[in-house]
C-alpha atoms as a PDB file:
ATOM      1  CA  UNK A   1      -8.940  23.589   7.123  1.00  0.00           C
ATOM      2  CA  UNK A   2      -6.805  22.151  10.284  1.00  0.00           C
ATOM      3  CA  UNK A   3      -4.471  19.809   9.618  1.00  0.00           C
ATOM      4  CA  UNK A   4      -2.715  18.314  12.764  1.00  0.00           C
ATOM      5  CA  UNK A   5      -1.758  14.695  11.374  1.00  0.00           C
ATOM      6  CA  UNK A   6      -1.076  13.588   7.859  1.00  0.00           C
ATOM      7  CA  UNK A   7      -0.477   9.864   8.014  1.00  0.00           C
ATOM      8  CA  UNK A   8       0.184   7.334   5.135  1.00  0.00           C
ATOM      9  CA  UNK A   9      -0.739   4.204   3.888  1.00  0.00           C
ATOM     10  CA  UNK A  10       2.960   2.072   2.993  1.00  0.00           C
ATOM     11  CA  UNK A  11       2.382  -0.331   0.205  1.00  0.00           C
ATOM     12  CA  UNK A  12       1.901   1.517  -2.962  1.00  0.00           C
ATOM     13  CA  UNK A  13       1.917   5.270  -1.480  1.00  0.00           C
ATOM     14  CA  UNK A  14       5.116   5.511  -0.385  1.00  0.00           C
ATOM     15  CA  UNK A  15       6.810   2.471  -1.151  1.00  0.00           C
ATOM     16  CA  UNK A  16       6.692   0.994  -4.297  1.00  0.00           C
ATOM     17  CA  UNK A  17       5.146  -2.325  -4.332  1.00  0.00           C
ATOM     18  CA  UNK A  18       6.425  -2.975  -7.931  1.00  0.00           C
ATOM     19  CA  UNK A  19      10.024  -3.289  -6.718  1.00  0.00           C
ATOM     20  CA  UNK A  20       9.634  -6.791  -6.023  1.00  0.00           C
ATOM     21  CA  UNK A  21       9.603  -7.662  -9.678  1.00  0.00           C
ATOM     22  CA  UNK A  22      13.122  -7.253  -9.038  1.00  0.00           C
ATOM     23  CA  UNK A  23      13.718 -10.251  -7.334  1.00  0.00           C
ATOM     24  CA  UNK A  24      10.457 -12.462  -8.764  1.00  0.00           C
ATOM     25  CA  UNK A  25      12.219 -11.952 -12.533  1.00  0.00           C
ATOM     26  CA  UNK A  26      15.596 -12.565 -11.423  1.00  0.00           C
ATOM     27  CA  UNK A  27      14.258 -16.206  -9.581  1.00  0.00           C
ATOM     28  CA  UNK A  28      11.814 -16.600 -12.300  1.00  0.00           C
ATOM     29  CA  UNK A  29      13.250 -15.555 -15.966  1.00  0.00           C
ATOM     30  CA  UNK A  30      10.398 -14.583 -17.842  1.00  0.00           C
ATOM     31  CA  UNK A  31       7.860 -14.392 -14.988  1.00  0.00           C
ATOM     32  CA  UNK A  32       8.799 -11.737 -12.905  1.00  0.00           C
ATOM     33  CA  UNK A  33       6.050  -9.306 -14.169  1.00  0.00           C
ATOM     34  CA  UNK A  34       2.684 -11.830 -13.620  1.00  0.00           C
ATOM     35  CA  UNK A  35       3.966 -13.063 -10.237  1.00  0.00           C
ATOM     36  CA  UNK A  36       4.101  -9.392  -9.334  1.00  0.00           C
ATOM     37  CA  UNK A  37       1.002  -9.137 -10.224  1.00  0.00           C
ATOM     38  CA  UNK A  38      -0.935 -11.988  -9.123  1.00  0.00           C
ATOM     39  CA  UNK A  39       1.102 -11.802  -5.932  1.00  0.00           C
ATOM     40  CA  UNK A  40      -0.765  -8.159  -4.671  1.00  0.00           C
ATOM     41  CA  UNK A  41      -3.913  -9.346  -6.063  1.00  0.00           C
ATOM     42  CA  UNK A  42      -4.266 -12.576  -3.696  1.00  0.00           C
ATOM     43  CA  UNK A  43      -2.050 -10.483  -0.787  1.00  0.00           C
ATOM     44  CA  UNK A  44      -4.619  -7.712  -0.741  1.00  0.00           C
ATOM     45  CA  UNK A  45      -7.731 -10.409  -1.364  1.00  0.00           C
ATOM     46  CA  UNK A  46      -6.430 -12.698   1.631  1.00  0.00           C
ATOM     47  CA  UNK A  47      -6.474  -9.707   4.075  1.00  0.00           C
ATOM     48  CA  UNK A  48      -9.996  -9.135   3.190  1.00  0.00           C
ATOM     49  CA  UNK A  49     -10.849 -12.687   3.591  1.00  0.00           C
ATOM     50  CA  UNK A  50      -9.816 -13.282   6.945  1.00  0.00           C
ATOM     51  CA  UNK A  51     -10.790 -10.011   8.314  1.00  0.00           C
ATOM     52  CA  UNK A  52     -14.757 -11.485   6.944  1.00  0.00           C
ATOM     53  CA  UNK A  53     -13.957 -14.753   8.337  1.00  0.00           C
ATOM     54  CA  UNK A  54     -12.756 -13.303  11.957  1.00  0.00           C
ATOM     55  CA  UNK A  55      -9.234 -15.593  10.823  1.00  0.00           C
ATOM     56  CA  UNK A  56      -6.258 -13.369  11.166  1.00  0.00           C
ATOM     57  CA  UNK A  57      -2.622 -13.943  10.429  1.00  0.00           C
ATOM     58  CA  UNK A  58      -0.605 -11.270  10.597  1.00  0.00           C
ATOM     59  CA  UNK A  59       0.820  -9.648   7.288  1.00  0.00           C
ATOM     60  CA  UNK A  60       4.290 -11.676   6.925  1.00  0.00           C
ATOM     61  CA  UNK A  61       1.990 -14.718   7.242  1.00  0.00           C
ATOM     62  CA  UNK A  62      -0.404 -13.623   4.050  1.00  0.00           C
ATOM     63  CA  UNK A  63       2.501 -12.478   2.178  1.00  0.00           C
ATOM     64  CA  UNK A  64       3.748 -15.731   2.494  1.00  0.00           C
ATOM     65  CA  UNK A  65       0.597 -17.598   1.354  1.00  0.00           C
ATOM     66  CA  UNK A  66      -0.532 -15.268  -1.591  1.00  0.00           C
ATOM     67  CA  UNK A  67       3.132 -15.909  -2.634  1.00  0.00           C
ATOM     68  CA  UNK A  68       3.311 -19.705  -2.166  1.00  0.00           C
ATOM     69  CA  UNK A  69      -0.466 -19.249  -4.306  1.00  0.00           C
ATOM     70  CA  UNK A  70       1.249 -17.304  -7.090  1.00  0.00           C
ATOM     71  CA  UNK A  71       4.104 -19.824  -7.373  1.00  0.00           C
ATOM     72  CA  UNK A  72       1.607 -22.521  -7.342  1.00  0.00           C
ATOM     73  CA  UNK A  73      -0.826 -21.623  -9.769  1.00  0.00           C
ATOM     74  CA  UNK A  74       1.985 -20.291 -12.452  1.00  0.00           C
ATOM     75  CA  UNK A  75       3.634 -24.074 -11.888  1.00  0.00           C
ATOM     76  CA  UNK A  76       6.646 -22.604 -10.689  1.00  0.00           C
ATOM     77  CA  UNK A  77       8.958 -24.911  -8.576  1.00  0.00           C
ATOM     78  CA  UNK A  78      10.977 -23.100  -6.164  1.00  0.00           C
ATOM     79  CA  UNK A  79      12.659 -23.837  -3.313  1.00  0.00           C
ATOM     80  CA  UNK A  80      12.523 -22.304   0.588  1.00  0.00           C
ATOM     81  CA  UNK A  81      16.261 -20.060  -0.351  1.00  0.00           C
ATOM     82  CA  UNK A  82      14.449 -18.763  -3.028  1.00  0.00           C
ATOM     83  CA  UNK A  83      11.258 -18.150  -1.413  1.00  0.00           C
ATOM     84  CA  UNK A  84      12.864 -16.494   1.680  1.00  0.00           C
ATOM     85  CA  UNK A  85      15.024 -14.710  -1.039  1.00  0.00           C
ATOM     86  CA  UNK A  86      11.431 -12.951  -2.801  1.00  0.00           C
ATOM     87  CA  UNK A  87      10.498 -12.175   0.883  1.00  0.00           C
ATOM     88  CA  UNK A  88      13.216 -10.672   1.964  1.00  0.00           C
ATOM     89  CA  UNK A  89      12.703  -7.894  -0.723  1.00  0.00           C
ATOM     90  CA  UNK A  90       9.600  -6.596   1.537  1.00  0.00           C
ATOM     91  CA  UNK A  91      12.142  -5.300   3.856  1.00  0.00           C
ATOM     92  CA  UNK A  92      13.616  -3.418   1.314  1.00  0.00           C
ATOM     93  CA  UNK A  93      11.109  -2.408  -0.800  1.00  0.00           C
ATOM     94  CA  UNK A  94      11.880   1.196  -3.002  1.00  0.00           C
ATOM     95  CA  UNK A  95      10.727   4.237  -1.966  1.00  0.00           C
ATOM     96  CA  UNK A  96       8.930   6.222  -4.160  1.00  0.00           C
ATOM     97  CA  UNK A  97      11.574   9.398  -5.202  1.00  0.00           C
ATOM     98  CA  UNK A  98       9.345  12.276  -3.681  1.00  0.00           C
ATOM     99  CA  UNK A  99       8.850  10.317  -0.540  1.00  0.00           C
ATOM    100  CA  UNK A 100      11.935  11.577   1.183  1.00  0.00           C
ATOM    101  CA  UNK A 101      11.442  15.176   0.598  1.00  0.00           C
ATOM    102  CA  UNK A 102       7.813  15.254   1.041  1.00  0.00           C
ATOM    103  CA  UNK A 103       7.837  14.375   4.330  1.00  0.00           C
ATOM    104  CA  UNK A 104      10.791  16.356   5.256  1.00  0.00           C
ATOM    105  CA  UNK A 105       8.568  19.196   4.267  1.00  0.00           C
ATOM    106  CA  UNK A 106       5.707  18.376   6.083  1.00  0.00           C
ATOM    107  CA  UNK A 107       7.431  17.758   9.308  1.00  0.00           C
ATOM    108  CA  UNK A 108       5.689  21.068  11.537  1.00  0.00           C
ATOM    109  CA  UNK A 109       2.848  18.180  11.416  1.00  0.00           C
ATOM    110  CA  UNK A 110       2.715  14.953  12.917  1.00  0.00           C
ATOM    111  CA  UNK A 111       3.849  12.221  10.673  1.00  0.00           C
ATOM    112  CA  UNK A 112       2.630   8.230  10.260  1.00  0.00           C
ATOM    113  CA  UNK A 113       2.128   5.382   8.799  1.00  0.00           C
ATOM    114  CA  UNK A 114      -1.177   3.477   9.462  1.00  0.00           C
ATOM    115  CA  UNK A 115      -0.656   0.002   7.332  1.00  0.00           C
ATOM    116  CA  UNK A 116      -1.996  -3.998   7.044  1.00  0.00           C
ATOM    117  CA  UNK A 117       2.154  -4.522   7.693  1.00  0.00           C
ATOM    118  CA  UNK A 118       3.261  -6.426  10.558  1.00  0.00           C
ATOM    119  CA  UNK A 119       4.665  -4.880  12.791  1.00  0.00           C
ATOM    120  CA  UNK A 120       8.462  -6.419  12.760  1.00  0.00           C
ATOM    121  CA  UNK A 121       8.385  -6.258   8.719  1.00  0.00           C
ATOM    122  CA  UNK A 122       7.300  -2.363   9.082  1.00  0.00           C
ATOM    123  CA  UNK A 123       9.795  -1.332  11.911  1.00  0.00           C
ATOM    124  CA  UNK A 124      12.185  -2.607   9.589  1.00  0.00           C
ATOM    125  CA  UNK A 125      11.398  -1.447   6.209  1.00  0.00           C
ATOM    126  CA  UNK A 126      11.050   2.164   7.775  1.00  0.00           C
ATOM    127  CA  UNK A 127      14.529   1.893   9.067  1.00  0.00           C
ATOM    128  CA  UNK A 128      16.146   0.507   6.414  1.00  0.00           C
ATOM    129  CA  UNK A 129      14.716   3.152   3.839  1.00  0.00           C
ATOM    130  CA  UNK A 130      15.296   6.146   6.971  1.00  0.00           C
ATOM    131  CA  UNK A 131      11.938   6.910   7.516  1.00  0.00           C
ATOM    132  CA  UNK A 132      11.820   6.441  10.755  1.00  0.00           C
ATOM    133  CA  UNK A 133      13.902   9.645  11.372  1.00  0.00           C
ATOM    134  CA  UNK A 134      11.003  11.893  10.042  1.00  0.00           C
ATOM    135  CA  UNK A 135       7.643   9.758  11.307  1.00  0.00           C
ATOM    136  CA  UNK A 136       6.084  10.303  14.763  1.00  0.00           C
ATOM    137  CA  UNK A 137       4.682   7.280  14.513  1.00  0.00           C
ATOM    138  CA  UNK A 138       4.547   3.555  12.567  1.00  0.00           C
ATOM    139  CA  UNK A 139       1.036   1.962  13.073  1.00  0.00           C
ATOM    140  CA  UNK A 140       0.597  -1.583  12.628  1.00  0.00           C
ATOM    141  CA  UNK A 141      -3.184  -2.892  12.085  1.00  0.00           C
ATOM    142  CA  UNK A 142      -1.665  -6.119  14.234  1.00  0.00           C
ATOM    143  CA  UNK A 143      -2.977  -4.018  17.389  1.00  0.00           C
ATOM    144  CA  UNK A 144      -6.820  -5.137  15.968  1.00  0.00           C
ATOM    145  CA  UNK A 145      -6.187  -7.732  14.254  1.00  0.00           C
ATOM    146  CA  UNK A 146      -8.519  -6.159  11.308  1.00  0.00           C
ATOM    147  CA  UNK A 147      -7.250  -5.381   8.475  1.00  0.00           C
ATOM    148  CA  UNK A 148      -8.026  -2.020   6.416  1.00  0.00           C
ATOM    149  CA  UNK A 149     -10.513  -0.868   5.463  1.00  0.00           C
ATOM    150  CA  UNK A 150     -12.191  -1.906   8.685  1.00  0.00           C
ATOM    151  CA  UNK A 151     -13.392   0.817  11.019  1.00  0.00           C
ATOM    152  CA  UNK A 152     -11.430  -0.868  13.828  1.00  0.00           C
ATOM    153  CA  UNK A 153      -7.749  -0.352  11.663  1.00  0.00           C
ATOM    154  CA  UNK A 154      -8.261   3.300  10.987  1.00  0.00           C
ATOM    155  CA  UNK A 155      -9.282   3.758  14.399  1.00  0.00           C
ATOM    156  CA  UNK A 156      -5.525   3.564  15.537  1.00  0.00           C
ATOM    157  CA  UNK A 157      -4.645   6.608  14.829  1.00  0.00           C
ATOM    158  CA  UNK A 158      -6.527   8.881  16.830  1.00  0.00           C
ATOM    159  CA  UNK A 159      -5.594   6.295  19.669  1.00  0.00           C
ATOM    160  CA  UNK A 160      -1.931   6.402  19.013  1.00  0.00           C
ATOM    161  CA  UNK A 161      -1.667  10.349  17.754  1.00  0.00           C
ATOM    162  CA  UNK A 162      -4.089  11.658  19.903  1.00  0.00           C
ATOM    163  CA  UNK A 163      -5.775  13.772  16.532  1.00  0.00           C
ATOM    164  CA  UNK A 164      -9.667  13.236  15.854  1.00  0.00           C
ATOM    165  CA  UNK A 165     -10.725  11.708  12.328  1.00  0.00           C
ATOM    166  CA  UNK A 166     -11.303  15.508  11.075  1.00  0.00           C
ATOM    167  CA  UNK A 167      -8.327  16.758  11.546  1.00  0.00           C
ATOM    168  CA  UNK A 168      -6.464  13.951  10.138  1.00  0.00           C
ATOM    169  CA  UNK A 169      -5.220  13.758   6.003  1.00  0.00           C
ATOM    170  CA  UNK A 170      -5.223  10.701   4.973  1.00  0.00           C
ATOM    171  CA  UNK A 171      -2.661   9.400   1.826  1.00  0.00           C
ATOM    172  CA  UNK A 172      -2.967   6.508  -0.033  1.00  0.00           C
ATOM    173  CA  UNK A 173      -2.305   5.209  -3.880  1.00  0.00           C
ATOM    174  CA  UNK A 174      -4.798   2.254  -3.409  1.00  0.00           C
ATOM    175  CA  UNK A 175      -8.234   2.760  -4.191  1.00  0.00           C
ATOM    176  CA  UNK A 176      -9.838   0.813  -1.436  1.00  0.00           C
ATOM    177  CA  UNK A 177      -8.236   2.438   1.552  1.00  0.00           C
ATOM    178  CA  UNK A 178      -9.116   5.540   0.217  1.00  0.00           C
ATOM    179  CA  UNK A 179     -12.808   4.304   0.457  1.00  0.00           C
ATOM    180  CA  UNK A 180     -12.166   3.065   3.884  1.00  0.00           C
ATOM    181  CA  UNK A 181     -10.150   6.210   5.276  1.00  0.00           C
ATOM    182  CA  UNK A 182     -12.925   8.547   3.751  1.00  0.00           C
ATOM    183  CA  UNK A 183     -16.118   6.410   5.016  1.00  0.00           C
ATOM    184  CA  UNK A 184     -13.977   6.436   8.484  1.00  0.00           C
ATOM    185  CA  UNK A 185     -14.204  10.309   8.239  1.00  0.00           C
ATOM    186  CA  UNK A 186     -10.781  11.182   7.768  1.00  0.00           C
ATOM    187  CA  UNK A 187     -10.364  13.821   5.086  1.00  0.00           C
ATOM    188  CA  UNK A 188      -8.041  12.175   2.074  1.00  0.00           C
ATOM    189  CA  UNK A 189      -5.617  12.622  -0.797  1.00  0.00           C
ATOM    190  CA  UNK A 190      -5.697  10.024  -3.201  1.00  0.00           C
ATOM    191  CA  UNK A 191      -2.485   9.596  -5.413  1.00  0.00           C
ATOM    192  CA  UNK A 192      -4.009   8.406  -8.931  1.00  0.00           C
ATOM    193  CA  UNK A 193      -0.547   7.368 -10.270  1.00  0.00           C
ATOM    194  CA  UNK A 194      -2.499   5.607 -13.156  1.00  0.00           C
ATOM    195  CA  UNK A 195      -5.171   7.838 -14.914  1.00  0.00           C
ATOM    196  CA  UNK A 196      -8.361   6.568 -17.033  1.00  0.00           C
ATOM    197  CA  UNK A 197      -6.190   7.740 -19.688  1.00  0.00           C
ATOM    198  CA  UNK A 198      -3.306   5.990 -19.504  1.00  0.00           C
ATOM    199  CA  UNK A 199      -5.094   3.359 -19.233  1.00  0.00           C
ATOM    200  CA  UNK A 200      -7.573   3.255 -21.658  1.00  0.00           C
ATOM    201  CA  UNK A 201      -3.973   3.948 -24.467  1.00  0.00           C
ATOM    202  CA  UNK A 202      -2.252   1.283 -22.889  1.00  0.00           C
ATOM    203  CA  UNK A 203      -6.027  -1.113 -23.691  1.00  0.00           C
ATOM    204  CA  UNK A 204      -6.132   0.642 -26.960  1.00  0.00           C
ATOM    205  CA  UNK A 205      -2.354  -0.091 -28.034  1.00  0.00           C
ATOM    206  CA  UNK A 206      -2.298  -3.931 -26.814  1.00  0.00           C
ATOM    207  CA  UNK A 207      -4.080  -6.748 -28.813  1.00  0.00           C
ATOM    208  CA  UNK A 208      -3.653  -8.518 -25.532  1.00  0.00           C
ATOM    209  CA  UNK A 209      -4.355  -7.026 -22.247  1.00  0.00           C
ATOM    210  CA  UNK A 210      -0.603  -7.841 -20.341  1.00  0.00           C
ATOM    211  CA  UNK A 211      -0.427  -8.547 -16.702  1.00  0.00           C
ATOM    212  CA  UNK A 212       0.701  -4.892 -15.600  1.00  0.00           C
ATOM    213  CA  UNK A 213      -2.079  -3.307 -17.355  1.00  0.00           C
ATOM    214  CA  UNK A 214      -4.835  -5.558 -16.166  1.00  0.00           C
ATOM    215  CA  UNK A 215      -3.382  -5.018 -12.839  1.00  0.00           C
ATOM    216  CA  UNK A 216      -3.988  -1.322 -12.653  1.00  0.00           C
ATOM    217  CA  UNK A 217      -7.319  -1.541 -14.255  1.00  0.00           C
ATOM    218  CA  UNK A 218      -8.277  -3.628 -10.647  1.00  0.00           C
ATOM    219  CA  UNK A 219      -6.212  -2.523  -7.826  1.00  0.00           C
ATOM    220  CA  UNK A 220      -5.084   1.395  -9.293  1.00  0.00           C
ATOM    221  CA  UNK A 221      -8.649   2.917 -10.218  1.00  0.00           C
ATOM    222  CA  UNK A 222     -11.054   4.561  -7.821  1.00  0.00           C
ATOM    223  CA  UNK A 223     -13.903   2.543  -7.176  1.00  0.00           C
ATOM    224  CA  UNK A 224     -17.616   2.732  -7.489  1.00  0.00           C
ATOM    225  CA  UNK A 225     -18.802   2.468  -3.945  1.00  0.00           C
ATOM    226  CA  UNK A 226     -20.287   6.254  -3.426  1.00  0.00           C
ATOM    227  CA  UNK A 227     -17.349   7.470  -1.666  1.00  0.00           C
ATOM    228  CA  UNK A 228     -14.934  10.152  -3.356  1.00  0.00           C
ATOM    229  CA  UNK A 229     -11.756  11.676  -1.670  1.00  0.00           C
ATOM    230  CA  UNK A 230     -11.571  15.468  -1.296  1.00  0.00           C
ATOM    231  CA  UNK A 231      -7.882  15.144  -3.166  1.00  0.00           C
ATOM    232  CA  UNK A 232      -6.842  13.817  -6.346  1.00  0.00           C
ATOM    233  CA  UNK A 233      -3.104  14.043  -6.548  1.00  0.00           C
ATOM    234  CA  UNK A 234      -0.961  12.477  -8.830  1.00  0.00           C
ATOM    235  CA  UNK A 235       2.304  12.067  -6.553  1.00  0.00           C
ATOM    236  CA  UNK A 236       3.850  12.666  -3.369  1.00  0.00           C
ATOM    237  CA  UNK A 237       5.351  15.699  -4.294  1.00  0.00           C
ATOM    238  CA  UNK A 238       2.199  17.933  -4.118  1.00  0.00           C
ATOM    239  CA  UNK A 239       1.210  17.115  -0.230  1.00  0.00           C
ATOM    240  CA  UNK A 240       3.598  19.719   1.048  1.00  0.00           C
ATOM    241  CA  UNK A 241       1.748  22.340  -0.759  1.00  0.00           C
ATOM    242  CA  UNK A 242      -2.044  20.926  -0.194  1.00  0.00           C
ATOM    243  CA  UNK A 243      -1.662  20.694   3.493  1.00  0.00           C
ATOM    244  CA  UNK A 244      -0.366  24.704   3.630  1.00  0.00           C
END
């Protein structure tokens, strides 16, 4: 197989959206871990939303609302320096540890990022974590105004990199976008950080399901919609070696 491109989803694959809980527990004492939770749930569920209802707002703009939700429906009173405060942890979310060096490896290829992310809130979380010394390019799904997984978002790429669909590997740790990047006809790695194992002992070993674990049960396991990618990996660290 050819490929030219490898490009990467951000949130989740390789920046870890759980770094937030950083910030939500220190604001919130106690709550850090559902607000998390809740938080990517409604962020991810909003984008979907108004890409069906033709209503977009750019990413900052749902991040913003799926937060104010959270807060709202936990009956958390906050005020707008603590708010900004949560936010400004997107620009500085954690990079997964193998991020670094797995691109650095790959870098005979052309590099990006295709994400939902605005486009200010991407150029500088790429900056701030260096990444923008090793990608080619940093694709914003604000130049549609459709959010993945529509046709229109994936579409970007071969616009901005000049590579077709098939010669194009696709990474991402969420489930959907996988979907989406595969029915698009890219060919795709899927990072299954959380495996029906683990999850099934962490059901097993609970008398109550927490917020974490119900969390990867929705958003971290492949779904049922007829569509399989041509890669299960379980981290960042093997791409160097799959595209050779």
């Amino acid at each position: 197989m050819t490929i030219k491109a490898v490009v990467f989803d951000a949130y989740g694959t390789l920046y870890d959206i759980q770094s937030v809980a950083t910030v939500t527990e220190q604001a919130f004492p106690g709550h850090g871990e559902i607000i998390t939770q809740i938080w990517r749930i409604k962020q991810l569920e909003y984008t979907w939303l108004r890409s069906l209802m033709r209503r977009y707002e750019d990413f900052s703009v749902v991040t913003r609302e799926s937060l104010a939700y959270t807060l709202r429906c936990l009956g958390l009173k906050y005020d707008e320096r603590v708010f900004a405060g949560i936010m400004d942890k997107y620009l500085h979310l954690d990079l997964y540890p193998d991020a670094l060096a797995a691109l650095s490896a790959m870098k005979e290829r052309k590099l990006a990022i295709l994400s939902n992310g605005s486009t200010d809130i991407l150029q500088a979380l790429v900056a701030n974590t260096g990444l923008d010394k090793l990608l080619d390019a940093t694709i914003s799904i604000d130049r549609e105004k459709m959010f993945k997984p529509s046709p229109e978002a994936y579409a970007l790429v071969e616009r901005t990199l000049g590579v077709s669909p098939a010669d194009v590997l696709f990474v991402s740790s969420n489930p959907f976008d996988a979907c989406g990047a595969k029915a698009f006809g890219f060919r795709v790695a899927w990072i299954e950080r959380v495996t029906p194992e683990a999850m099934a002992q962490a059901c097993e070993t609970n008398d109550l399901v927490p917020p974490l674990t119900m969390f990867k049960a929705i958003r971290t396991q492949m779904d049922e919609l007829g569509l399989e990618p041509d890669y299960r990996i379980r981290a960042l660290a093997e791409l160097p070696k799959l595209v050779e």
